[in-house]
N, C-alpha and C. Protein backbone atom coordinates (compact mmCIF):
# COMPACT_ATOMS: atom_id res chain seq x y z
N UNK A 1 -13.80 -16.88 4.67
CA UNK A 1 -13.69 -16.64 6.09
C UNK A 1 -14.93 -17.21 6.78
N UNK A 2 -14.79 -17.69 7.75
CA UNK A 2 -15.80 -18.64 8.39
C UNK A 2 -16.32 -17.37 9.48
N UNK A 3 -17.34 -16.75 8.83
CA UNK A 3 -18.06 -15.56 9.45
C UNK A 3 -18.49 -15.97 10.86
N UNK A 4 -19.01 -17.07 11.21
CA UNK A 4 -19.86 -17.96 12.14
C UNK A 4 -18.93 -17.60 13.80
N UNK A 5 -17.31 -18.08 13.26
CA UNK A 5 -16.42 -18.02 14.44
C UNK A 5 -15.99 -16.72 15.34
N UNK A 6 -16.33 -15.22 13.77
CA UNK A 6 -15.90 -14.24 14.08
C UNK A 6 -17.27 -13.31 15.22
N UNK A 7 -18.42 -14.24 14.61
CA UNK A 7 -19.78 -13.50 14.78
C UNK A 7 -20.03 -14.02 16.51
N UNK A 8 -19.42 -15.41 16.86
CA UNK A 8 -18.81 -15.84 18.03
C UNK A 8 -18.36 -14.95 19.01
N UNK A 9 -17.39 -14.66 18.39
CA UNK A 9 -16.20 -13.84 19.57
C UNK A 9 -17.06 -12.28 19.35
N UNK A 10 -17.81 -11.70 18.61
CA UNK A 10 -17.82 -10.96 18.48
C UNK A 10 -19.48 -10.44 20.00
N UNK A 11 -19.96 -11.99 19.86
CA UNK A 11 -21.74 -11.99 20.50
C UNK A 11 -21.23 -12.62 22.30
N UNK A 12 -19.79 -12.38 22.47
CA UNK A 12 -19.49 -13.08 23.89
C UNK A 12 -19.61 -14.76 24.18
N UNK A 13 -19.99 -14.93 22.96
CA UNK A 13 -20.15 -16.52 23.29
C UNK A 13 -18.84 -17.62 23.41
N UNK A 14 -18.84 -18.55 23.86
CA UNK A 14 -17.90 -19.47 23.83
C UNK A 14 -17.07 -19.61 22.55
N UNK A 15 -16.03 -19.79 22.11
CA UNK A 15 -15.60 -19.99 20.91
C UNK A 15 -14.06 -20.64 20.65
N UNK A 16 -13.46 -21.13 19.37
CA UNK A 16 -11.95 -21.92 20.02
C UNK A 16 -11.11 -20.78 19.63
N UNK A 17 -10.77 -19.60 19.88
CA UNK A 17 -9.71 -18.88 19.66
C UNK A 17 -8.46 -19.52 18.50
N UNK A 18 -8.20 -20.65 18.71
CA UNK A 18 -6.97 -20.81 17.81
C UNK A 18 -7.68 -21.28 16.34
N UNK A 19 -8.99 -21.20 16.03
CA UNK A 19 -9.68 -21.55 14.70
C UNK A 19 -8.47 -21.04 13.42
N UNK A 20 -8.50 -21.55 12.68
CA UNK A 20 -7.57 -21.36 11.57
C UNK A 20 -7.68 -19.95 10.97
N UNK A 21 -8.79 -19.67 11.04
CA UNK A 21 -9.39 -18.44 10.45
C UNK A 21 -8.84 -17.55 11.28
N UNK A 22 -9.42 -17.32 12.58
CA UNK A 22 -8.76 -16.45 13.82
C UNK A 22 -7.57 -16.69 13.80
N UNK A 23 -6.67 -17.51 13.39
CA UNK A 23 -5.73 -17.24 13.45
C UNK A 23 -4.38 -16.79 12.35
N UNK A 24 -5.07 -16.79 11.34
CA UNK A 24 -4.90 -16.32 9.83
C UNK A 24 -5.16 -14.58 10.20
N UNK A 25 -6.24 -14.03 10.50
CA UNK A 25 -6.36 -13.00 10.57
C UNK A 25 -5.15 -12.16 11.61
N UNK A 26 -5.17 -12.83 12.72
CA UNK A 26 -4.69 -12.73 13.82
C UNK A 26 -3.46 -12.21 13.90
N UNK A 27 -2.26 -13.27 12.96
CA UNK A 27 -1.10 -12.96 12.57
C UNK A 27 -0.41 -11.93 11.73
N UNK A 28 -1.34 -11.31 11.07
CA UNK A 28 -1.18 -10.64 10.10
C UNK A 28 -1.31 -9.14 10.44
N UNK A 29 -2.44 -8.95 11.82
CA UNK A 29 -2.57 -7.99 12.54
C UNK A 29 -1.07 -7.72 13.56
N UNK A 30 -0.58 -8.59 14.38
CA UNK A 30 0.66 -8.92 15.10
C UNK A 30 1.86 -8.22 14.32
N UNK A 31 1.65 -8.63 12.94
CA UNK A 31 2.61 -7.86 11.55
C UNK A 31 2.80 -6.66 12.05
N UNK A 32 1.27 -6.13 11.90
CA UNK A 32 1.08 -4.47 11.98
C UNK A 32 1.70 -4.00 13.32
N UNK A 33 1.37 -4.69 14.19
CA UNK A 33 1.72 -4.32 15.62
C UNK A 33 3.72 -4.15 15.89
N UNK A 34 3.96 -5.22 15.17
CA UNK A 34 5.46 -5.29 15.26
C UNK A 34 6.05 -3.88 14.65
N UNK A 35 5.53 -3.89 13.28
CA UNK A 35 5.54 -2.76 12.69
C UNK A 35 5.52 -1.32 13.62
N UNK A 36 4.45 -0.96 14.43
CA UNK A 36 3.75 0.45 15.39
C UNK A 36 5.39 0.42 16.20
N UNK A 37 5.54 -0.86 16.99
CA UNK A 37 6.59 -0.21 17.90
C UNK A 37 7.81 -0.23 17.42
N UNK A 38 8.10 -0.42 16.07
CA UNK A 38 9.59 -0.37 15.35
C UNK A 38 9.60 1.55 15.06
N UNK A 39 8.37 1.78 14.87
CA UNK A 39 8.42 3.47 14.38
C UNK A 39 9.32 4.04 15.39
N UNK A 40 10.06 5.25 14.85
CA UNK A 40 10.89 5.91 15.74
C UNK A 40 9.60 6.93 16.49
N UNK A 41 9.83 7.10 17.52
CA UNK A 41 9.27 7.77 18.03
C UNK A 41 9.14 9.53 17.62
N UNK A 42 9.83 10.24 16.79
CA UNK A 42 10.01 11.24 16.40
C UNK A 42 9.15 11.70 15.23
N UNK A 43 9.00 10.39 14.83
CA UNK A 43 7.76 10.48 13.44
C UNK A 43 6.63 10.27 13.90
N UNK A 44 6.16 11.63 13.79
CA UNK A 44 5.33 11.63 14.67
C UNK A 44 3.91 11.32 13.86
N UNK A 45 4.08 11.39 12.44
CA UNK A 45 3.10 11.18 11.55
C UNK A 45 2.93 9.76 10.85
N UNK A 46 4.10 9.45 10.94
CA UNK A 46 4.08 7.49 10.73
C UNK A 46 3.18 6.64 11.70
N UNK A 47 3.87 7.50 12.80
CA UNK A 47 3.09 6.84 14.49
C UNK A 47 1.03 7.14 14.18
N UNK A 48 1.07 8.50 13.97
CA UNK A 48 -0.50 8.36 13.55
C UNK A 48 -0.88 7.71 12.56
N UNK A 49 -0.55 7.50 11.54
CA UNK A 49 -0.90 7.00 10.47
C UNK A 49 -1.44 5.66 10.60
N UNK A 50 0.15 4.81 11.64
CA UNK A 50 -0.19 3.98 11.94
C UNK A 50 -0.97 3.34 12.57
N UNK A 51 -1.69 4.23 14.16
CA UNK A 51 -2.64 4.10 14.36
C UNK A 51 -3.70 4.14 14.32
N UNK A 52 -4.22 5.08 13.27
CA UNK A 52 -5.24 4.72 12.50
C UNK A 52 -5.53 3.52 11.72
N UNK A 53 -4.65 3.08 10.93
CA UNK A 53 -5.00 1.90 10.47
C UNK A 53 -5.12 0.86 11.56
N UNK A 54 -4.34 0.51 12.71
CA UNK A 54 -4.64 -0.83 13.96
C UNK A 54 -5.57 -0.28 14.27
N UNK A 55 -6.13 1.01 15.25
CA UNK A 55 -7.22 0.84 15.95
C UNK A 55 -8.79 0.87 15.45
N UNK A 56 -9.60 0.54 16.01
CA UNK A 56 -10.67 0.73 15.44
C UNK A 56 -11.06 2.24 15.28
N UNK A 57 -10.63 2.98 15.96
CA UNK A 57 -11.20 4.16 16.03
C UNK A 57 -10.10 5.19 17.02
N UNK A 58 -9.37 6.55 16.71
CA UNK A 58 -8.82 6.90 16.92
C UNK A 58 -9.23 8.55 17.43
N UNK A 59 -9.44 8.85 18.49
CA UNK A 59 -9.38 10.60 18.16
C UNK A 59 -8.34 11.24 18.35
N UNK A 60 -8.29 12.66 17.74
CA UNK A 60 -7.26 13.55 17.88
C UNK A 60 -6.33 13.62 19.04
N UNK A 61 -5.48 13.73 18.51
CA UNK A 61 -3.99 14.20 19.69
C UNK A 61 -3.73 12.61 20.65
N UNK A 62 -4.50 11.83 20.47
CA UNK A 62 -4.25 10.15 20.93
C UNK A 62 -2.70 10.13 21.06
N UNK A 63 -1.95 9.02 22.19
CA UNK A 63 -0.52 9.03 21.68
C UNK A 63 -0.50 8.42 22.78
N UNK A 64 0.38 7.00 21.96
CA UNK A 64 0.75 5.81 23.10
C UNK A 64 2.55 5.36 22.97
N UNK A 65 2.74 5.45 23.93
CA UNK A 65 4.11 5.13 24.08
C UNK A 65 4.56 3.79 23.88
N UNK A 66 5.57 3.38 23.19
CA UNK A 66 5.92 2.46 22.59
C UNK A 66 7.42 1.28 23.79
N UNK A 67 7.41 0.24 23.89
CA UNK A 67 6.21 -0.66 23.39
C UNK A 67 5.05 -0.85 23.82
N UNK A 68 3.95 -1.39 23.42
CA UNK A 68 2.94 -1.52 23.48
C UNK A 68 2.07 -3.07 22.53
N UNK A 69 1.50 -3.63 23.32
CA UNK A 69 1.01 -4.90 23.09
C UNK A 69 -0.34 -5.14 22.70
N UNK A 70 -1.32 -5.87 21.90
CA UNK A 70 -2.36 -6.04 21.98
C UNK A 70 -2.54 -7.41 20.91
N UNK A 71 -3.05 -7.92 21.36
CA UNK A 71 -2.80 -9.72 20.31
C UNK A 71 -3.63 -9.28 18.90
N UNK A 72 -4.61 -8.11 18.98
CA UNK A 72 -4.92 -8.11 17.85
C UNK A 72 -4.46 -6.88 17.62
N UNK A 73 -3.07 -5.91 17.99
CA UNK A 73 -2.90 -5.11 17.23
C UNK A 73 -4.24 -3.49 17.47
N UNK A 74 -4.72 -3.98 18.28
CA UNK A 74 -6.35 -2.33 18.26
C UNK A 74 -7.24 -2.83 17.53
N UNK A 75 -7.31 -3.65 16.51
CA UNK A 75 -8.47 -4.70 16.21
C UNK A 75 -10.16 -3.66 17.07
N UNK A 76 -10.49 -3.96 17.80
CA UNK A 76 -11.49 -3.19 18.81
C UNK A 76 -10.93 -2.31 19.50
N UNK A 77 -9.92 -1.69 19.64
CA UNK A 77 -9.91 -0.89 20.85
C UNK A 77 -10.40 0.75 19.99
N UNK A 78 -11.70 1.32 20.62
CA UNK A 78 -11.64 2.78 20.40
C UNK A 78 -10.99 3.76 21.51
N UNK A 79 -9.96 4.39 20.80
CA UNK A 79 -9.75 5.51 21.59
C UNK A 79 -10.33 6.84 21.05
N UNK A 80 -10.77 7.66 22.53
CA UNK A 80 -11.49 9.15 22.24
C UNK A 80 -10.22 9.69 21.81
N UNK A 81 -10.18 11.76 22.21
CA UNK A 81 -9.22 12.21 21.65
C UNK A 81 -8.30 12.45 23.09
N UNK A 82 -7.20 12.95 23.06
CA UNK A 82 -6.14 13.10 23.83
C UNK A 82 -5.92 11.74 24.78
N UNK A 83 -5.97 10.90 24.41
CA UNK A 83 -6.18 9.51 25.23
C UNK A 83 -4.28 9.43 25.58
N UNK A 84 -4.05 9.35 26.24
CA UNK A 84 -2.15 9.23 26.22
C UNK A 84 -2.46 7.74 27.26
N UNK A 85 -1.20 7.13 26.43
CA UNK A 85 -1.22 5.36 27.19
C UNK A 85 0.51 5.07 26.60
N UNK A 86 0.95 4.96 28.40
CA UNK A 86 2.22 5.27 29.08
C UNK A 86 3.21 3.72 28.53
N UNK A 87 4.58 3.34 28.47
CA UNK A 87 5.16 2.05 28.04
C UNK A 87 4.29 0.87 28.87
N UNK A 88 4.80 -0.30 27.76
CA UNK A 88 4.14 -1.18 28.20
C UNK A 88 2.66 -1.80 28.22
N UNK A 89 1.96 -1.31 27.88
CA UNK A 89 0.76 -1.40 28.10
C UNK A 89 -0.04 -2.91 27.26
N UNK A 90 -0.59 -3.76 27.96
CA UNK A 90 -1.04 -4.71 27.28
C UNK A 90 -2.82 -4.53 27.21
N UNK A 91 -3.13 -4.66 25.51
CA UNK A 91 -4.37 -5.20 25.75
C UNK A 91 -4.90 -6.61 25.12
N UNK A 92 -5.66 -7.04 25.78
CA UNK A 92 -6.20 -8.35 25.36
C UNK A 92 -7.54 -8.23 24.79
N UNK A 93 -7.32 -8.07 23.33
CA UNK A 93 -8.51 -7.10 22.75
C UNK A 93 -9.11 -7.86 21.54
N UNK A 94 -9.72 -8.69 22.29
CA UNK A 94 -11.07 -10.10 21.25
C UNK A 94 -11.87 -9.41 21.63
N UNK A 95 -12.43 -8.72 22.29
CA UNK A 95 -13.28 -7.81 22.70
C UNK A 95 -13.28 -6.79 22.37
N UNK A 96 -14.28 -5.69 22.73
CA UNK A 96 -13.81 -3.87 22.83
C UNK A 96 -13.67 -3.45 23.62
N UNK A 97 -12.72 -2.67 23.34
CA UNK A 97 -12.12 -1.54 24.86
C UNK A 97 -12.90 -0.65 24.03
N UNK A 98 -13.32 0.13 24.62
CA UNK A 98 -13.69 1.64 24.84
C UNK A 98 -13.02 2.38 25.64
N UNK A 99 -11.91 3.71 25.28
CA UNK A 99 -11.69 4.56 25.97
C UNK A 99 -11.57 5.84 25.99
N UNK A 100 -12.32 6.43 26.67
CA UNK A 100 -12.84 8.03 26.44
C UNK A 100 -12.08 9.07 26.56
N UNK A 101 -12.22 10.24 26.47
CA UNK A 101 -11.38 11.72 26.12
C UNK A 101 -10.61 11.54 27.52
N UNK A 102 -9.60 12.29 26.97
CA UNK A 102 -8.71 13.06 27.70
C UNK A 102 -8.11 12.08 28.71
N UNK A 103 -8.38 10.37 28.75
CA UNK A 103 -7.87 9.23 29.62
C UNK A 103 -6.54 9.16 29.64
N UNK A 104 -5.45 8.50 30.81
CA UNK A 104 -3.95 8.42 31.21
C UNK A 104 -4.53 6.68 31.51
N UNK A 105 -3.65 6.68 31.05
CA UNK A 105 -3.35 5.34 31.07
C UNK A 105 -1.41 4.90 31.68
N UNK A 106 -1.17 4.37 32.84
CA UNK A 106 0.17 4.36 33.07
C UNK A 106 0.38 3.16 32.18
N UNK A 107 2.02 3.24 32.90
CA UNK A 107 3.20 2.26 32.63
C UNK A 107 2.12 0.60 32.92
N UNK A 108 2.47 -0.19 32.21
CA UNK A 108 2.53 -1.73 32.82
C UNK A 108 0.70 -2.04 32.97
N UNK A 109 0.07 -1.61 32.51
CA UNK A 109 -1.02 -1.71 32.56
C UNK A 109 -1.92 -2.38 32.03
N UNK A 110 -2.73 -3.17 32.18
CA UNK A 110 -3.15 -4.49 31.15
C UNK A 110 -4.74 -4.67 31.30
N UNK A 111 -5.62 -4.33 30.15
CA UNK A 111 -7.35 -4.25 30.30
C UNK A 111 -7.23 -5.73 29.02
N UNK A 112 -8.01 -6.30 29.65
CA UNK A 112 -8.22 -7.40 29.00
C UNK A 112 -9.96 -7.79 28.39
N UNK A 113 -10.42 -8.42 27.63
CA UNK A 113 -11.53 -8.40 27.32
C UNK A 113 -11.78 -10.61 27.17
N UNK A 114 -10.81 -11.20 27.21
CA UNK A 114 -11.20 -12.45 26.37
C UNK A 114 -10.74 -13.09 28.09
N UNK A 115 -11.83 -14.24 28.29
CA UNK A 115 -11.80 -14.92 29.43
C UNK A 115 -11.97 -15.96 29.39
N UNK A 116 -12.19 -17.10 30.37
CA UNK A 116 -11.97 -18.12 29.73
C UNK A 116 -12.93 -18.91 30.62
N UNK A 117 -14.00 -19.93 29.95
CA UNK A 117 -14.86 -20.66 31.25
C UNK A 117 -14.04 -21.48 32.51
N UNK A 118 -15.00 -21.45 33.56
CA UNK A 118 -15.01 -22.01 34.68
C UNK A 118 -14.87 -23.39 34.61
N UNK A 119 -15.33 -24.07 33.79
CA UNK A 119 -15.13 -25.50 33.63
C UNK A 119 -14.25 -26.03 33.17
N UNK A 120 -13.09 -27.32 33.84
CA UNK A 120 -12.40 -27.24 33.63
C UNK A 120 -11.76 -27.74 32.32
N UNK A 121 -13.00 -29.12 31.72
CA UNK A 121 -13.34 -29.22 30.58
C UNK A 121 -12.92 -28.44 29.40
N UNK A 122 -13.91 -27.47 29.16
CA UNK A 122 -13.42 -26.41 28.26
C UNK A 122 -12.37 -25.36 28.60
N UNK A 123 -11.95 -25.42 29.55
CA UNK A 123 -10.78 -24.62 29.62
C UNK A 123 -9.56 -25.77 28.75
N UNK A 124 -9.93 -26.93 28.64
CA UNK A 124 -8.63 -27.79 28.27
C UNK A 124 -8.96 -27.88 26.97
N UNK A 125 -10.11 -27.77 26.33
CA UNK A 125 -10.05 -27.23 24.93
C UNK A 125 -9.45 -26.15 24.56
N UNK A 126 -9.45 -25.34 25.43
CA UNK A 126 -8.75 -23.86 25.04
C UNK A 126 -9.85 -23.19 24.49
N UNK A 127 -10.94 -23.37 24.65
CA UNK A 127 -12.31 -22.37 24.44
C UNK A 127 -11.94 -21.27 25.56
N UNK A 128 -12.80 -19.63 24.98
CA UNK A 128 -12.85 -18.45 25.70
C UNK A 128 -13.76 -18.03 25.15
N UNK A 129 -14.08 -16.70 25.77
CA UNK A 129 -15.04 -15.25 25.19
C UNK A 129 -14.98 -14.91 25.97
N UNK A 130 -15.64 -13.64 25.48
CA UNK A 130 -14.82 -11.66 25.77
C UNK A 130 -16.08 -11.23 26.15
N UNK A 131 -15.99 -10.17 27.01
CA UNK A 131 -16.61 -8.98 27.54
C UNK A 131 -16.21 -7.75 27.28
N UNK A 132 -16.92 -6.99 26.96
CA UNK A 132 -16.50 -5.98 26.70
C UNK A 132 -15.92 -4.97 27.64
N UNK A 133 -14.76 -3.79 27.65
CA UNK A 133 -14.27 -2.88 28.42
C UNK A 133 -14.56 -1.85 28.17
N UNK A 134 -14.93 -0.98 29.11
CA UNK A 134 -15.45 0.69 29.09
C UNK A 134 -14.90 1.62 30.23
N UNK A 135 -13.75 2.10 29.32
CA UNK A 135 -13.41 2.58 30.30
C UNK A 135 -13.27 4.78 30.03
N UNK A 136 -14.14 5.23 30.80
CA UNK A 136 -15.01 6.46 30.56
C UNK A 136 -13.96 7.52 30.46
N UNK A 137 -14.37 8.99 30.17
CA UNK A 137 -13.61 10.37 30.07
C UNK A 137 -12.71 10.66 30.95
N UNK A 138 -11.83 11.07 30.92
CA UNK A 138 -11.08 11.89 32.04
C UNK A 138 -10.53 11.11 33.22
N UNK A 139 -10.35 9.55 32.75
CA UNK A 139 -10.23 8.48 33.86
C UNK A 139 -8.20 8.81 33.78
N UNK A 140 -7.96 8.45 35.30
CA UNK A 140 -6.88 8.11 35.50
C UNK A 140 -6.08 6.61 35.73
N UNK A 141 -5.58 5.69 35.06
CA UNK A 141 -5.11 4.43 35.69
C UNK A 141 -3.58 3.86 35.60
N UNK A 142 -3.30 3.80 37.42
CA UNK A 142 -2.04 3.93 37.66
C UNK A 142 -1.27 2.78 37.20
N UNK A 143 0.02 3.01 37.19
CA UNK A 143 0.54 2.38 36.95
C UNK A 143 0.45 0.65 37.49
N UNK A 144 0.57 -0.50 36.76
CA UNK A 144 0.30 -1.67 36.80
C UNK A 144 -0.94 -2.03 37.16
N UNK A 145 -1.75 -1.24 36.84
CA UNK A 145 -3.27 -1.76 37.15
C UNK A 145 -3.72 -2.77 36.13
N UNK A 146 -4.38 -3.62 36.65
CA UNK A 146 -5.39 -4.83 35.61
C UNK A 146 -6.65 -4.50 36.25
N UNK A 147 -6.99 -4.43 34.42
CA UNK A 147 -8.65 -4.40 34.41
C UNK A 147 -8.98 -5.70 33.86
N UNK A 148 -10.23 -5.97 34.38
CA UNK A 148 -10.38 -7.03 34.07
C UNK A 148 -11.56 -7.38 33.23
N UNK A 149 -11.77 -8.65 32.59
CA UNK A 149 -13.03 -8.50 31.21
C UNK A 149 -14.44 -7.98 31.98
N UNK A 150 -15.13 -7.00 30.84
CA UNK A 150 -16.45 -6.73 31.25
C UNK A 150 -16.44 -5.65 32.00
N UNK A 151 -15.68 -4.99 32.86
CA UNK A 151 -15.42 -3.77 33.69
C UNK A 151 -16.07 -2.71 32.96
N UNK A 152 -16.39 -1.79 33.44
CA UNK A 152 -16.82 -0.71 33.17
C UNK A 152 -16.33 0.68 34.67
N UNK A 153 -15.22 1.63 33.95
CA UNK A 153 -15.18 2.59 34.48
C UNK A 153 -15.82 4.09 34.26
N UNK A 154 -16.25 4.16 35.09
CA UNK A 154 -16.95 6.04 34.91
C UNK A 154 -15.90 6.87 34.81
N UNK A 155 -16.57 8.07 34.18
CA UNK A 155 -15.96 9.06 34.08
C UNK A 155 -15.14 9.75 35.35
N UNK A 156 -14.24 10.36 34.59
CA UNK A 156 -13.58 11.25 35.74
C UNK A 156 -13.04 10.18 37.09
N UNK A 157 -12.59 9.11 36.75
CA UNK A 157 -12.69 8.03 38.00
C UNK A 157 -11.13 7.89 37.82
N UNK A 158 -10.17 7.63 39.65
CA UNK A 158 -9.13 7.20 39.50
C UNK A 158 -9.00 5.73 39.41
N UNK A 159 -7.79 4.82 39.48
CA UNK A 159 -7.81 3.75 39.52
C UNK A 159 -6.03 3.84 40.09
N UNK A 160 -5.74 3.11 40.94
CA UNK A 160 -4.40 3.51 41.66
C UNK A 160 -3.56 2.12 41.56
N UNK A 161 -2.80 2.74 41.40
CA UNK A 161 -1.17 1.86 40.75
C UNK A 161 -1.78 0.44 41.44
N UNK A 162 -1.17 -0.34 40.52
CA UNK A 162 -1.28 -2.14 41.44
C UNK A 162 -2.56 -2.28 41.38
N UNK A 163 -3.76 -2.17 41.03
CA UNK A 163 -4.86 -2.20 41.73
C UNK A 163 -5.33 -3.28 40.65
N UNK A 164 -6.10 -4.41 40.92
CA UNK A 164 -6.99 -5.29 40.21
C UNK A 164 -8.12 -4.98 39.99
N UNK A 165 -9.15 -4.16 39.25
CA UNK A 165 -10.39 -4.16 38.96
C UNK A 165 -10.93 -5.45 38.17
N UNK A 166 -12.00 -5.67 39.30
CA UNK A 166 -13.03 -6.83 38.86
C UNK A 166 -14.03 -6.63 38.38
N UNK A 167 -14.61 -5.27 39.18
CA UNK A 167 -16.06 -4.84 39.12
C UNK A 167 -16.24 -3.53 39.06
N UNK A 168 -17.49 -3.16 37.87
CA UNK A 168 -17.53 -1.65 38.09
C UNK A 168 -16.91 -0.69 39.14
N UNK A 169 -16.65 0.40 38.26
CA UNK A 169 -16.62 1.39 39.24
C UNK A 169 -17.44 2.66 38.88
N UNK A 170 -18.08 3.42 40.02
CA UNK A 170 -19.01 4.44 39.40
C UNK A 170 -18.12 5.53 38.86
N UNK A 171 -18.59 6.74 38.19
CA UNK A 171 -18.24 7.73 37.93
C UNK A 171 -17.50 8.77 39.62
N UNK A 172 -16.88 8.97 39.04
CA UNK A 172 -15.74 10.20 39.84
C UNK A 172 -15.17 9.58 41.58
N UNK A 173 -15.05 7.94 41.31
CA UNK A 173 -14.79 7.35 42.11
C UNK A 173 -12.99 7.38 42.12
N UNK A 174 -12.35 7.34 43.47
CA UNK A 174 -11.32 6.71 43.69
C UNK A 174 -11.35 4.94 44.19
N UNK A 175 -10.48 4.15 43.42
CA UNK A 175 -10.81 2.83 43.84
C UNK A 175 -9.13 2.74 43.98
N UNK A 176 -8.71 1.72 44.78
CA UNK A 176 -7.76 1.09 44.64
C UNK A 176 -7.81 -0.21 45.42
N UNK A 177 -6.65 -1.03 45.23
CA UNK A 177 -6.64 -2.50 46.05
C UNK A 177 -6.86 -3.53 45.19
N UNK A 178 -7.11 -4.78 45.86
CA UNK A 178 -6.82 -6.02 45.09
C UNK A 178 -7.66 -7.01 45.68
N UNK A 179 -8.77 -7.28 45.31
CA UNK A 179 -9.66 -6.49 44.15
C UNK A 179 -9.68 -5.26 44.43
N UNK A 180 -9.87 -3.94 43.27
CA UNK A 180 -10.09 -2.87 43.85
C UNK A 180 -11.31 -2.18 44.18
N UNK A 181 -11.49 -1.41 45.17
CA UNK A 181 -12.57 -1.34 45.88
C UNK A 181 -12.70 0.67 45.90
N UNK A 182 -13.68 1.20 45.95
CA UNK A 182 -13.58 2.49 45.78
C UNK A 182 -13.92 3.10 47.08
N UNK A 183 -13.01 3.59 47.38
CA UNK A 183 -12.48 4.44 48.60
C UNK A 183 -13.10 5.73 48.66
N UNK A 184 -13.26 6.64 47.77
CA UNK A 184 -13.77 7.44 48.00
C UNK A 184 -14.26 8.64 46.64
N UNK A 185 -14.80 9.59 46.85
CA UNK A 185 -14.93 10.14 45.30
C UNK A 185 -14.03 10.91 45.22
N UNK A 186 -14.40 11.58 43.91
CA UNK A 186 -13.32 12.77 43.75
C UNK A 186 -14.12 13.71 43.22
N UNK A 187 -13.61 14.45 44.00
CA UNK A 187 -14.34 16.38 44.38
C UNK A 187 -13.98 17.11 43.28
N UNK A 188 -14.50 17.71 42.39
CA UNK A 188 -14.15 18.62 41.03
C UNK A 188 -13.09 19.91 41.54
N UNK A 189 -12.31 19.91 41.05
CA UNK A 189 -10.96 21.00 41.79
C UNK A 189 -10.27 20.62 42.92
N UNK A 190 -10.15 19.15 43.32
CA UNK A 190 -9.54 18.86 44.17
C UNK A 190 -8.07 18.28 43.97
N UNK A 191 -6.87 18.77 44.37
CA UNK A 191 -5.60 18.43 43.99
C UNK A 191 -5.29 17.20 44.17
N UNK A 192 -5.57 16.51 45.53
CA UNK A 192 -4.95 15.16 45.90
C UNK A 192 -6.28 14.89 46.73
């Protein structure tokens, strides 16, 4: 295994994604993934099992609704415990997601980590690299939201249906919009 390419994607640097190696590994993860959303949903212990082995890191009572996408299968993605992530959900995970306790994740929702340079040059090589995603405790994100590489959400923070995140958001923020922009906080015991 050509350590050099993995140590690449792994340090944010430029790198060719379709390397033989990356993509040897790659496919074999996709296996696993095909595998997660064939489980019946009723087995409820196949379904964990299984996610333990894709993700990097799993906590208790975790549970993602099927189907569900990620090119490497959870490769990087840590989930805390009670993390629930609604149909559909894509991640683009050459990178790490980080996502913390007790997080909702809706329908149609897509956090991405692998980007691709500005130049148009290497974009026609098909060179990229990843930023990492953090997205904190007790976060809410609505349905069809994109996060985007490098983001970082705080704790306790909403994120509202449709909404494009580009750029941080602080802790116990409401953001929404396109780009999304944070509107206002959120008050501890507040219903709506």
């Amino acid at each position: 295994m050509t350590e050099d390419i993995f140590a690449r994607m792994e340090s944010g640097e430029i790198y060719d994604p379709s390397d033989p190696e990356i993509m040897k590994v790659q496919l074999g993860r996709l296996s696993m993934l095909r595998l997660f959303n064939s489980i019946d949903p009723e087995d409820t212990e196949a379904r964990a099992e299984a996610m333990r082995r894709m993700f990097a890191s799993v906590g208790t009572d975790s549970y993602i609704e099927t189907p569900f996408y990620a090119n490497w299968a959870g490769l990087r993605v840590h989930l805390g415990e009670r993390v629930y992530i609604n149909f559909l959900c894509v991640m683009v995970d050459d990178g790490h997601i980080w996502i913390g306790d007790r997080t909702m994740i809706g329908p149609r929702v897509t956090i991405s980590t692998g980007t691709h340079p500005l130049d148009p040059a290497l974009r026609a090589e098909g060179l990229q690299y990843n930023r990492d995603v953090h997205i904190g405790k007790d976060v809410w994100i609505g349905a069809g939201a994109v996060i985007n590489p490098g983001v970082t959400i705080g704790d306790g923070s909403v994120i509202g249906a449709g909404s494009v995140v580009t750029r941080d958001i602080p802790p116990f923020s409401v953001a929404y919009g396109v780009p999304a922009r944070v509107v206002r906080s959120v008050k501890e015991g507040a219903e709506i």
